[in-house]
PDB file of N, CA and C in Angstrom:
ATOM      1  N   UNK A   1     -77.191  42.821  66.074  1.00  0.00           N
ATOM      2  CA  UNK A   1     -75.989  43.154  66.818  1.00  0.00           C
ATOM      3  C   UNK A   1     -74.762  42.890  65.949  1.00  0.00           C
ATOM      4  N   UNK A   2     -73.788  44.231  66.101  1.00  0.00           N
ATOM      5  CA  UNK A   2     -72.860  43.929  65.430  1.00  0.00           C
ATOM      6  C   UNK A   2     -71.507  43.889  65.853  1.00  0.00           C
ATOM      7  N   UNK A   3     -70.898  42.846  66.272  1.00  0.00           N
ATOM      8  CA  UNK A   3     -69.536  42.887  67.111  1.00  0.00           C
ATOM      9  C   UNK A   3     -68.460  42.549  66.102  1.00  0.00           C
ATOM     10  N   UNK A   4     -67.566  43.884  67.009  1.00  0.00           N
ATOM     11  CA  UNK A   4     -65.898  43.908  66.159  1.00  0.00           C
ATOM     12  C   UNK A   4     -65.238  44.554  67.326  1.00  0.00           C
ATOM     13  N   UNK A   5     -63.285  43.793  66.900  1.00  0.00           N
ATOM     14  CA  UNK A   5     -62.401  44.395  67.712  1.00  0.00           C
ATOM     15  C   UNK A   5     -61.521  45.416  67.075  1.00  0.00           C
ATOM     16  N   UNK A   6     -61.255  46.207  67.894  1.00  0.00           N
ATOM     17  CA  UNK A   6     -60.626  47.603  67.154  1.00  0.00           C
ATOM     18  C   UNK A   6     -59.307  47.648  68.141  1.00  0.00           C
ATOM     19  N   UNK A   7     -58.228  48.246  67.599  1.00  0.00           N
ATOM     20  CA  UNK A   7     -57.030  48.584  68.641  1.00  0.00           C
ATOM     21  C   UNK A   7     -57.224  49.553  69.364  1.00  0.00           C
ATOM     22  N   UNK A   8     -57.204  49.455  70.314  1.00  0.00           N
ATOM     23  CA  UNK A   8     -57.322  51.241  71.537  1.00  0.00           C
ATOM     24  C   UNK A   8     -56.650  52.033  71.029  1.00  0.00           C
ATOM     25  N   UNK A   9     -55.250  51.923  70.369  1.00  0.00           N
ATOM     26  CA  UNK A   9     -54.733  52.789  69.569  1.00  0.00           C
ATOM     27  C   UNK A   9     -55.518  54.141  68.614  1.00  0.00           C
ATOM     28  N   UNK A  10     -56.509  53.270  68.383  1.00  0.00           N
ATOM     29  CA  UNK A  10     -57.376  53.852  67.143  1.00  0.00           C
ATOM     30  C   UNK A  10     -58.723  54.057  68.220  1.00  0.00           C
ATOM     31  N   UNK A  11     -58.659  53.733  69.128  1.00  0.00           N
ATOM     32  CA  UNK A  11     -60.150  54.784  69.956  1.00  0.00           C
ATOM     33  C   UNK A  11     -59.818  55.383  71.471  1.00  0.00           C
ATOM     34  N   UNK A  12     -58.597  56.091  71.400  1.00  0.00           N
ATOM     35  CA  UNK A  12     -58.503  56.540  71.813  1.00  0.00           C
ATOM     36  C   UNK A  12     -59.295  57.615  73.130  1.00  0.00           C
ATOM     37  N   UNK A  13     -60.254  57.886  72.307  1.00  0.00           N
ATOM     38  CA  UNK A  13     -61.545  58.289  73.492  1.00  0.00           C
ATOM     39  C   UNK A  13     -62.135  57.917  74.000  1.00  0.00           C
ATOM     40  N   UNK A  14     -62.018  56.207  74.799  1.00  0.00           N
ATOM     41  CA  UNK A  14     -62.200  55.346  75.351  1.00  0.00           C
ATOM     42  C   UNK A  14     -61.296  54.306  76.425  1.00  0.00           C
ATOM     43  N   UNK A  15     -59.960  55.387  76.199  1.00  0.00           N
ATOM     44  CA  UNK A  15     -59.098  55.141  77.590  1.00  0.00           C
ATOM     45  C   UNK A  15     -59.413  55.022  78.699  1.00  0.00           C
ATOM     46  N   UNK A  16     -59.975  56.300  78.595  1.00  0.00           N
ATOM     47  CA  UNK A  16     -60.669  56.180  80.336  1.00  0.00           C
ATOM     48  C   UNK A  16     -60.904  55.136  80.866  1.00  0.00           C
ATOM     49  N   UNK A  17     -62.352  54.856  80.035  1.00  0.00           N
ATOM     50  CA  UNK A  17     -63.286  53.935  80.291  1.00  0.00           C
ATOM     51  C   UNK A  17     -62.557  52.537  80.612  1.00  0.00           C
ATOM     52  N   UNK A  18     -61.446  52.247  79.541  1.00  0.00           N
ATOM     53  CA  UNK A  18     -60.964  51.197  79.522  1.00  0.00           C
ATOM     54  C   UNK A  18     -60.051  51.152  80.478  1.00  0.00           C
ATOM     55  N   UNK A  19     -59.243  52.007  81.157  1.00  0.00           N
ATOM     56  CA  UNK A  19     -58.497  52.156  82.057  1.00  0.00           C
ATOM     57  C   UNK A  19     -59.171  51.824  83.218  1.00  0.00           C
ATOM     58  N   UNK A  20     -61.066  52.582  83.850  1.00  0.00           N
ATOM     59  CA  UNK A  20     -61.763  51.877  84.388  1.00  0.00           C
ATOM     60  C   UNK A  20     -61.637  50.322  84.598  1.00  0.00           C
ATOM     61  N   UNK A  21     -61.901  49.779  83.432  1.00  0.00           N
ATOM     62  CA  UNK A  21     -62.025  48.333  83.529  1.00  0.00           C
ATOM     63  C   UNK A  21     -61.229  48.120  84.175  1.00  0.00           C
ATOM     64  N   UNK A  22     -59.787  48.475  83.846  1.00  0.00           N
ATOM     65  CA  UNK A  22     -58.709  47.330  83.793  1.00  0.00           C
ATOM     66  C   UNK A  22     -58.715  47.368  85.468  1.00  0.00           C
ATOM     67  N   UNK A  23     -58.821  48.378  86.494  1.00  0.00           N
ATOM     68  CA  UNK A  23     -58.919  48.961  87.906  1.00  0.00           C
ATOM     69  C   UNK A  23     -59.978  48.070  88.336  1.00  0.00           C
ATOM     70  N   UNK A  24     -61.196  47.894  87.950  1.00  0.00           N
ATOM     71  CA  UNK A  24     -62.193  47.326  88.170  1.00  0.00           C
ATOM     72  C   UNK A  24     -61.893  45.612  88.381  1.00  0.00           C
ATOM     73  N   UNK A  25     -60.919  45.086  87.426  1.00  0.00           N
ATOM     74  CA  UNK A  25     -60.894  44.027  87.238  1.00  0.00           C
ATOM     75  C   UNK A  25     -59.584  43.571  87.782  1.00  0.00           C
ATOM     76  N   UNK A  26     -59.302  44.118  89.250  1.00  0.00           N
ATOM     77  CA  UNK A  26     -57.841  44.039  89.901  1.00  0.00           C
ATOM     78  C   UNK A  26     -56.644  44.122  89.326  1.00  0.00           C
ATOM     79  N   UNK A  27     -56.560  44.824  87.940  1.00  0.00           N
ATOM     80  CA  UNK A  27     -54.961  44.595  87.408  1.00  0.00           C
ATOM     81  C   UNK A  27     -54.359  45.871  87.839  1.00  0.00           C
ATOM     82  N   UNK A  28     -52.855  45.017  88.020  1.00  0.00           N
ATOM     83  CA  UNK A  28     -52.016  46.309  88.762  1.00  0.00           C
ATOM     84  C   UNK A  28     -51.567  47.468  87.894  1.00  0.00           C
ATOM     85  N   UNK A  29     -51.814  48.471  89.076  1.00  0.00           N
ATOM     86  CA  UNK A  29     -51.789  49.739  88.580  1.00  0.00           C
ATOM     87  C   UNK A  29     -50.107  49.535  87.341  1.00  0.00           C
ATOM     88  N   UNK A  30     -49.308  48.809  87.510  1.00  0.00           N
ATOM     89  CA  UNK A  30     -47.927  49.295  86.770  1.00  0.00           C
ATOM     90  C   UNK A  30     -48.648  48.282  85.285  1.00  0.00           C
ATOM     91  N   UNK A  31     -49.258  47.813  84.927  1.00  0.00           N
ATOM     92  CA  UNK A  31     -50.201  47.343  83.878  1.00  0.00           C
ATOM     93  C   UNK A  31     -50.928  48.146  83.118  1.00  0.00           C
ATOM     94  N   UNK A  32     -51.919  48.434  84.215  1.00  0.00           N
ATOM     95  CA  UNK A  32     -52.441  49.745  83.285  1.00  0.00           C
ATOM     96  C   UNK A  32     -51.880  51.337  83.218  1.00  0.00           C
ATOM     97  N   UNK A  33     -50.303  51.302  83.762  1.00  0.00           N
ATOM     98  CA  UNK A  33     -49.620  52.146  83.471  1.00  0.00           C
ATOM     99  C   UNK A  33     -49.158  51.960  82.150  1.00  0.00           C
ATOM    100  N   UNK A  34     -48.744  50.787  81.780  1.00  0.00           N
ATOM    101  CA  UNK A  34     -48.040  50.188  80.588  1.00  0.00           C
ATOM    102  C   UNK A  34     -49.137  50.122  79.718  1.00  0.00           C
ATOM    103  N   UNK A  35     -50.250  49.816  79.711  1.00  0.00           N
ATOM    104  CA  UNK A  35     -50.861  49.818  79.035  1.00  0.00           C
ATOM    105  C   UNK A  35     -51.833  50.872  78.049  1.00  0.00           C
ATOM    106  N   UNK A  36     -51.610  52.180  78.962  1.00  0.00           N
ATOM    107  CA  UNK A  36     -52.044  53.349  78.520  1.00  0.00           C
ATOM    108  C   UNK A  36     -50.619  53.707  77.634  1.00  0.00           C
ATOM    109  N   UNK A  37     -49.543  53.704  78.479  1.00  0.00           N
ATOM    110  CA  UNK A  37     -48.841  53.958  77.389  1.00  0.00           C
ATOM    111  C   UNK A  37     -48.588  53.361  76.253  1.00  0.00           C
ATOM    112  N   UNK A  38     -48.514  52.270  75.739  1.00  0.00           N
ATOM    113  CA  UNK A  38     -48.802  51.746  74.420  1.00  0.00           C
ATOM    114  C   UNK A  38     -49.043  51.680  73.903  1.00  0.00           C
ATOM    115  N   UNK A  39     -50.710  52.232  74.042  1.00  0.00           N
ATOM    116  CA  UNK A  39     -51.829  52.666  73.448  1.00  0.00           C
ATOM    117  C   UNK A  39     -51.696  54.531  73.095  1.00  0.00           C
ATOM    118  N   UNK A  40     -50.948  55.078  73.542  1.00  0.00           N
ATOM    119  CA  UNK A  40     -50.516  56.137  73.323  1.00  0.00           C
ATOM    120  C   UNK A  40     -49.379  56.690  72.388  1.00  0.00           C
ATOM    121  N   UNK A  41     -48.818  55.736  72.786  1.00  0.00           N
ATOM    122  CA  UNK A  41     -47.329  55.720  71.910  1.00  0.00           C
ATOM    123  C   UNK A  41     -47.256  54.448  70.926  1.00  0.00           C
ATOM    124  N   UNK A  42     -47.834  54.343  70.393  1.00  0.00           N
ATOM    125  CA  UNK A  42     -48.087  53.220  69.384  1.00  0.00           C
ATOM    126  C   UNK A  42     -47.531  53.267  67.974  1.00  0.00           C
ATOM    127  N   UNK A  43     -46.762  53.239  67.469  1.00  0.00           N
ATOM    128  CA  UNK A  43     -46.016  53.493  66.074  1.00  0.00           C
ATOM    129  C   UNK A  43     -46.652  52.490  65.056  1.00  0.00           C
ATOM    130  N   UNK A  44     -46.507  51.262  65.694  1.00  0.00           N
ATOM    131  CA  UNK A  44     -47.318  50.029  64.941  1.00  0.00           C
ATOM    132  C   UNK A  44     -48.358  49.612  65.423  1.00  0.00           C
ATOM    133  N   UNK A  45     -49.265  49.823  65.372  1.00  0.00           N
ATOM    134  CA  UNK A  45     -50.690  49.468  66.440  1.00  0.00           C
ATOM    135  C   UNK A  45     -51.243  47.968  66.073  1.00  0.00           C
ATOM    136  N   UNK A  46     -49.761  46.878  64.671  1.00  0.00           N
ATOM    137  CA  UNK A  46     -50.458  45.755  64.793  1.00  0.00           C
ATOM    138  C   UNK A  46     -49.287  44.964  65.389  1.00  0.00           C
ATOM    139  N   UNK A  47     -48.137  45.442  65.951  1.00  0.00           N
ATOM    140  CA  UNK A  47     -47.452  44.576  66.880  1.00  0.00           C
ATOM    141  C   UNK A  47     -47.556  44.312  68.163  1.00  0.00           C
ATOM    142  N   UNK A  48     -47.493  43.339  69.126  1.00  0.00           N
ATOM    143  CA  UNK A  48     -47.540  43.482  70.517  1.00  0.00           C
ATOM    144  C   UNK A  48     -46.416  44.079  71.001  1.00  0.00           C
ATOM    145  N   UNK A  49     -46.964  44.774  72.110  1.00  0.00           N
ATOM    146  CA  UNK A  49     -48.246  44.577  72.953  1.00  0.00           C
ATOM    147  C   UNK A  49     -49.160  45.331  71.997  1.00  0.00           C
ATOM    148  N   UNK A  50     -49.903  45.122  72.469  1.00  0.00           N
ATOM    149  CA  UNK A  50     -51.554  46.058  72.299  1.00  0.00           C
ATOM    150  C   UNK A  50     -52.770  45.202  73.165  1.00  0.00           C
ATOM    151  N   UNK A  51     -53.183  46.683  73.096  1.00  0.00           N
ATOM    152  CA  UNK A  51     -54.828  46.548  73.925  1.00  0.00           C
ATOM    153  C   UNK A  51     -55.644  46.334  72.890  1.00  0.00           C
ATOM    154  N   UNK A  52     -56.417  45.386  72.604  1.00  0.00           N
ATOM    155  CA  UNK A  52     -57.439  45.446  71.785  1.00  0.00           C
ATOM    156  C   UNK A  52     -59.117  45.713  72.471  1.00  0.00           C
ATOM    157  N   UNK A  53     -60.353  46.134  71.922  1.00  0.00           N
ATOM    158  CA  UNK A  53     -61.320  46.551  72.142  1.00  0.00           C
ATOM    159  C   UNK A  53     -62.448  46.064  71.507  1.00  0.00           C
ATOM    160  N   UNK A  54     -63.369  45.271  72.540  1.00  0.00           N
ATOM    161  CA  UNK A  54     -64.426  44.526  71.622  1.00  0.00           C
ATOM    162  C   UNK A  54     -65.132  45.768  71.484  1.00  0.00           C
ATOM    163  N   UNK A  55     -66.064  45.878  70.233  1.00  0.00           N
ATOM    164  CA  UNK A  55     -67.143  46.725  70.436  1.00  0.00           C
ATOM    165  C   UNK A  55     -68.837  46.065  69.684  1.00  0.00           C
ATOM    166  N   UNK A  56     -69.532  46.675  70.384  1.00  0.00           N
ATOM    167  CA  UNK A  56     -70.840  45.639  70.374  1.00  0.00           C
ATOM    168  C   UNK A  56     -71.856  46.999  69.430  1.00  0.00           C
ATOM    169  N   UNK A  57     -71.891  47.168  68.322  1.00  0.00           N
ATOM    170  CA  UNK A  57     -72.781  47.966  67.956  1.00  0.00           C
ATOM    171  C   UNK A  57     -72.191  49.182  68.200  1.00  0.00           C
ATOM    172  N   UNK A  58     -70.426  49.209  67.744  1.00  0.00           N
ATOM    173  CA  UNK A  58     -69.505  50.218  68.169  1.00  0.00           C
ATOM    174  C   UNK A  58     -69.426  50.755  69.697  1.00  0.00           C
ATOM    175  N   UNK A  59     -70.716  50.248  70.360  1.00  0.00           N
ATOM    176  CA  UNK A  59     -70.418  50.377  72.230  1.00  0.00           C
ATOM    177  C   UNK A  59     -69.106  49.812  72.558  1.00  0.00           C
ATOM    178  N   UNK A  60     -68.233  50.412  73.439  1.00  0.00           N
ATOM    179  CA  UNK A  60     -66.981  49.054  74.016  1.00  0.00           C
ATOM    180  C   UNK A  60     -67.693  48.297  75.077  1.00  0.00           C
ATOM    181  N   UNK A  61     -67.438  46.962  75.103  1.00  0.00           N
ATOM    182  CA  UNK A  61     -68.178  45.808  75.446  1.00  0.00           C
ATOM    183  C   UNK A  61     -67.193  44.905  76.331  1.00  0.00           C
ATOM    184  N   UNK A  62     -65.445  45.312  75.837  1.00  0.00           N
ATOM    185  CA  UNK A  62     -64.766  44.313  76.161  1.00  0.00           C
ATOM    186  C   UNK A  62     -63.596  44.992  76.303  1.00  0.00           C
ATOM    187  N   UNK A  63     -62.852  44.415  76.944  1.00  0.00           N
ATOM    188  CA  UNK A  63     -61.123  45.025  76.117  1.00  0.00           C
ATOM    189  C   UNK A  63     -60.028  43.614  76.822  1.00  0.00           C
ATOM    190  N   UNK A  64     -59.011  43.663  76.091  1.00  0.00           N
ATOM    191  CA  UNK A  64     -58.188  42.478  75.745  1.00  0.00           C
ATOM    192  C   UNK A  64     -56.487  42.739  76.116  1.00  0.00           C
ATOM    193  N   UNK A  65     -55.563  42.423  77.000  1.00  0.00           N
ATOM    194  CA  UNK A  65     -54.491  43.117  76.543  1.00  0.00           C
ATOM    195  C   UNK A  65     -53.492  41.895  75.933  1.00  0.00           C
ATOM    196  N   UNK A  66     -52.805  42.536  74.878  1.00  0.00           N
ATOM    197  CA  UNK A  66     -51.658  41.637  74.838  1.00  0.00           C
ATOM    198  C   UNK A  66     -50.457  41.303  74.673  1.00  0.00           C
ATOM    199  N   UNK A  67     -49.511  40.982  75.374  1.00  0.00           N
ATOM    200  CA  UNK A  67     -48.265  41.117  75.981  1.00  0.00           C
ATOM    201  C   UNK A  67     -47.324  40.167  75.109  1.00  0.00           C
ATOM    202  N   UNK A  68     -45.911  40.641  74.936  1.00  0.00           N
ATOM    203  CA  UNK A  68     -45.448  39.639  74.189  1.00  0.00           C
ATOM    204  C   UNK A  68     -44.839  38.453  75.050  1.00  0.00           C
ATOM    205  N   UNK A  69     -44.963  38.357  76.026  1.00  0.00           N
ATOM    206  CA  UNK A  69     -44.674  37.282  77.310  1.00  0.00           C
ATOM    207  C   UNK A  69     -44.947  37.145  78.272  1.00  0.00           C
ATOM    208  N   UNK A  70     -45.235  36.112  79.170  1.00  0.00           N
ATOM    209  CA  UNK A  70     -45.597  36.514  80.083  1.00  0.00           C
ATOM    210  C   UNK A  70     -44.540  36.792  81.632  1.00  0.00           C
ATOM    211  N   UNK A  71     -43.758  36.938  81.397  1.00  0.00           N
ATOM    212  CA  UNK A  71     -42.244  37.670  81.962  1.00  0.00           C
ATOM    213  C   UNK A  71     -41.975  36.479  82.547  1.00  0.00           C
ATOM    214  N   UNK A  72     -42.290  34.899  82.007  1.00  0.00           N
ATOM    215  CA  UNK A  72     -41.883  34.120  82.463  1.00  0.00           C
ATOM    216  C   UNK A  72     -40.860  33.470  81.876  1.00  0.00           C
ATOM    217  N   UNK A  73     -39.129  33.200  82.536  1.00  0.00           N
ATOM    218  CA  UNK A  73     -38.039  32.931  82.144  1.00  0.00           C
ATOM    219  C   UNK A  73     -38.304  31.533  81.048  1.00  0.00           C
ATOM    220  N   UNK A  74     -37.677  31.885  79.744  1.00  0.00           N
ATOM    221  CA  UNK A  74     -37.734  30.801  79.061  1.00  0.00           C
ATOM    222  C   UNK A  74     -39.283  30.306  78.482  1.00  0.00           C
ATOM    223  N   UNK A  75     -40.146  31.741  78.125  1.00  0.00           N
ATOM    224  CA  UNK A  75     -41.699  31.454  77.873  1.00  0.00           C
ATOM    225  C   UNK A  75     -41.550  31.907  76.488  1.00  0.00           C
ATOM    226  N   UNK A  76     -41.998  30.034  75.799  1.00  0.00           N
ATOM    227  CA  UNK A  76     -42.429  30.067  74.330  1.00  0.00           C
ATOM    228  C   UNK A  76     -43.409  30.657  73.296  1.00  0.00           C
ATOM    229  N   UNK A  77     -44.428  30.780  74.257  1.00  0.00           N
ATOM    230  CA  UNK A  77     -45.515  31.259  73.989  1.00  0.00           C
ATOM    231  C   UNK A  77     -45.746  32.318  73.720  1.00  0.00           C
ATOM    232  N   UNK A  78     -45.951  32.804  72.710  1.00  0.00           N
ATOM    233  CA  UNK A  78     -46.549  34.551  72.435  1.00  0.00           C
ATOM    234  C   UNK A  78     -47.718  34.597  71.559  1.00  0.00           C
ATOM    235  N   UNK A  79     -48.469  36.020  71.627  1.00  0.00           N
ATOM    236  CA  UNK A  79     -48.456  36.801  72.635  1.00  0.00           C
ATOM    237  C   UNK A  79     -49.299  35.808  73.574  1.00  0.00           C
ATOM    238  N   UNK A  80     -49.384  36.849  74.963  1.00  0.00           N
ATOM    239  CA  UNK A  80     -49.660  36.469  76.063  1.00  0.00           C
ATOM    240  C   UNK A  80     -50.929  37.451  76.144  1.00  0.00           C
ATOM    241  N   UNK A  81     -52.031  36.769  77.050  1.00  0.00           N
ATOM    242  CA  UNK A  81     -53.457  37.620  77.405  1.00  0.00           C
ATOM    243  C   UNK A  81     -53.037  37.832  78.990  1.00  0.00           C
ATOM    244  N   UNK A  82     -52.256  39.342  78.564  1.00  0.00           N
ATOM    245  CA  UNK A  82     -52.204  39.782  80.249  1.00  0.00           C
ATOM    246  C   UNK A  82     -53.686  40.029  80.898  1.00  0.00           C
ATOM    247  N   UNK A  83     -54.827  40.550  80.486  1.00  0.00           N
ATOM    248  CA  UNK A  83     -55.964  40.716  80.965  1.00  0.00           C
ATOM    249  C   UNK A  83     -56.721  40.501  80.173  1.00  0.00           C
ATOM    250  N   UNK A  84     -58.846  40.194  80.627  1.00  0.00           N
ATOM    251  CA  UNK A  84     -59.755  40.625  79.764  1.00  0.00           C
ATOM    252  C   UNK A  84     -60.433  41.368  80.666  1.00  0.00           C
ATOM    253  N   UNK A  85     -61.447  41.514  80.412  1.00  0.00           N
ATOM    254  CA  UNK A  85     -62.387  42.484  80.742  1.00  0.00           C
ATOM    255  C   UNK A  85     -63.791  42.366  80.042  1.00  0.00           C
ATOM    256  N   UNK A  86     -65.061  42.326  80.500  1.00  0.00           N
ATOM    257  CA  UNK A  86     -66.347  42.227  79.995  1.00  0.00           C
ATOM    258  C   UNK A  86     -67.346  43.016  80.508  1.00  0.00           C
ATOM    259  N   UNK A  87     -67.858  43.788  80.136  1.00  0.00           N
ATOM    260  CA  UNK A  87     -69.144  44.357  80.880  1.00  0.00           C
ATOM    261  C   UNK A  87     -70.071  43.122  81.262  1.00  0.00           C
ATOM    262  N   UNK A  88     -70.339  43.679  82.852  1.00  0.00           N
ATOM    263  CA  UNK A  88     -71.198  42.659  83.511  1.00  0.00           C
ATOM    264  C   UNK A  88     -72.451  42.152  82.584  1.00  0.00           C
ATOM    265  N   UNK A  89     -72.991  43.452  81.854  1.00  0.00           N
ATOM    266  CA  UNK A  89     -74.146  42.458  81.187  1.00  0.00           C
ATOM    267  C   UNK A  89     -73.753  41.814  79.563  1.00  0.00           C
ATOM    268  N   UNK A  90     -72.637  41.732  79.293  1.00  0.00           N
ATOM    269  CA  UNK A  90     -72.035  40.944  77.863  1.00  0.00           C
ATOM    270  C   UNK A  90     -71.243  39.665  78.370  1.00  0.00           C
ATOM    271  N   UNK A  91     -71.238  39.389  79.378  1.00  0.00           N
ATOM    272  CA  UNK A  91     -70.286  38.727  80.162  1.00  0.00           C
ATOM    273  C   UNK A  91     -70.808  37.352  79.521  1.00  0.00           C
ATOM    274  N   UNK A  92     -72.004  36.521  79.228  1.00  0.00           N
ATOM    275  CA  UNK A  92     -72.427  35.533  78.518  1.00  0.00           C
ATOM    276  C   UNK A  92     -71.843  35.911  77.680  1.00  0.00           C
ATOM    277  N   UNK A  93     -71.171  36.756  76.371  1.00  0.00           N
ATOM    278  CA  UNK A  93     -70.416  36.740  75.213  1.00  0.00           C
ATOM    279  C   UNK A  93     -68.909  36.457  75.562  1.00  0.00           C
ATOM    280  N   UNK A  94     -68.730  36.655  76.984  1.00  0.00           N
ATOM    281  CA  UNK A  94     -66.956  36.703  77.112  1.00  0.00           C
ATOM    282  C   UNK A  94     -66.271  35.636  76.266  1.00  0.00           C
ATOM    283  N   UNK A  95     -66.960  34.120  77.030  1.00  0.00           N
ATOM    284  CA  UNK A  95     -65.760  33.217  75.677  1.00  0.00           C
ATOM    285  C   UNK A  95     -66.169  33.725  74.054  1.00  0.00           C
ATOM    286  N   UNK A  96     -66.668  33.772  73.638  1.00  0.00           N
ATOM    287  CA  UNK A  96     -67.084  34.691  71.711  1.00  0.00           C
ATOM    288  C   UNK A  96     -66.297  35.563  71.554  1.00  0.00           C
ATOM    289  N   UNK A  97     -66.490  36.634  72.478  1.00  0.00           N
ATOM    290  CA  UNK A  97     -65.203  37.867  72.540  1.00  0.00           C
ATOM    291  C   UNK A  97     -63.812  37.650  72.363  1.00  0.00           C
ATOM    292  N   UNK A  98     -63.657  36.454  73.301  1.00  0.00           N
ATOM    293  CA  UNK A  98     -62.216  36.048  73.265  1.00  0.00           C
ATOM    294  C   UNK A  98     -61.675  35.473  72.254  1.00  0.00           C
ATOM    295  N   UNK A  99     -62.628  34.592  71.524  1.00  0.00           N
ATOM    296  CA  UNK A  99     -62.546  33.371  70.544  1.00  0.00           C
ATOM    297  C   UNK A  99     -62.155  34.591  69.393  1.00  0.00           C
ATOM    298  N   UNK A 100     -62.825  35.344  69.036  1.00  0.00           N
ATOM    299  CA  UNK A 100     -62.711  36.368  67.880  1.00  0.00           C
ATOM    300  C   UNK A 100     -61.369  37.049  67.890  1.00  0.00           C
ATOM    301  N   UNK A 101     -61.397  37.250  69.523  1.00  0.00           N
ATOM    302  CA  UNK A 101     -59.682  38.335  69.541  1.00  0.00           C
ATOM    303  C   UNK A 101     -58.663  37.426  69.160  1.00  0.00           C
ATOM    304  N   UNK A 102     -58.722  36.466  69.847  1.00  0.00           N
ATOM    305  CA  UNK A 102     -57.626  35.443  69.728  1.00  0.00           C
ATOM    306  C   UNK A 102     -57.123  34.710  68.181  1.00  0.00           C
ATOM    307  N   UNK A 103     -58.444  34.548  67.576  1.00  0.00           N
ATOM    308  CA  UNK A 103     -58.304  34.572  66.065  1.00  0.00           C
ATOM    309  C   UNK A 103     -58.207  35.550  65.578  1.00  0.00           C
ATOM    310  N   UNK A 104     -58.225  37.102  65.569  1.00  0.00           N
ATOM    311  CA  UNK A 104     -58.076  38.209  64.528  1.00  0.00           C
ATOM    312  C   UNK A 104     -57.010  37.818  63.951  1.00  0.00           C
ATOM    313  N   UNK A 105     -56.534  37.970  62.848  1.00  0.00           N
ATOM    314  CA  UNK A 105     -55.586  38.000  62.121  1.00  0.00           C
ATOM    315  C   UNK A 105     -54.894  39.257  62.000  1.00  0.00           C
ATOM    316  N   UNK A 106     -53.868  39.779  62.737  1.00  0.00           N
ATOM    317  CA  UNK A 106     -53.079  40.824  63.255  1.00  0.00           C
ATOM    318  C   UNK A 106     -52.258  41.733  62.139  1.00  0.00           C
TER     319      UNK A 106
END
């Protein structure tokens, strides 16, 4: 098995799917409004925001979003993990998935 994260930017033919998730996994529709668009309109696909995309043997397995705040007044912290997402049967990989996104080097 071979797992890597890719920007949605760059797989584009997997919106859908990922747009699925994000519906699946209660995030509000004005999220994955924002989030398709970003992924669409992307000039720099290594600044935030971006959606990132686990893929498991190039399958998508995961997807990640990430926000440069979390629209909270006076928030130090960036970026921010507005959502994840796991396929029910990778879901034992979710913390790995995360651990990897969170370390990519951007």
């Amino acid at each position: 098995m071979f797992l890597r994260i890719d920007n949605l930017a760059d797989r584009l033919e997997d919106l859908e799917l990922i747009k699925k998730w994000l519906i699946q996994s209660q995030t509000s529709e004005v999220l994955i409004d924002y989030c398709t668009h970003i992924s669409l309109n992307k000039n720099n696909k290594f600044d935030v925001p971006m959606i990132l995309v686990a893929l498991l043997d190039e399958k998508p397995v995961g997807t990640i979003s990430l926000l440069s705040d979390s629209l909270i007044k006076d928030n130090k912290y960036t970026p921010w993990i507005a959502n994840m997402f796991v396929v029910e049967d990778k879901r034992n990989m979710g913390e790995h998935i995360c651990i990897i996104i969170c370390s990519k080097k951007l």
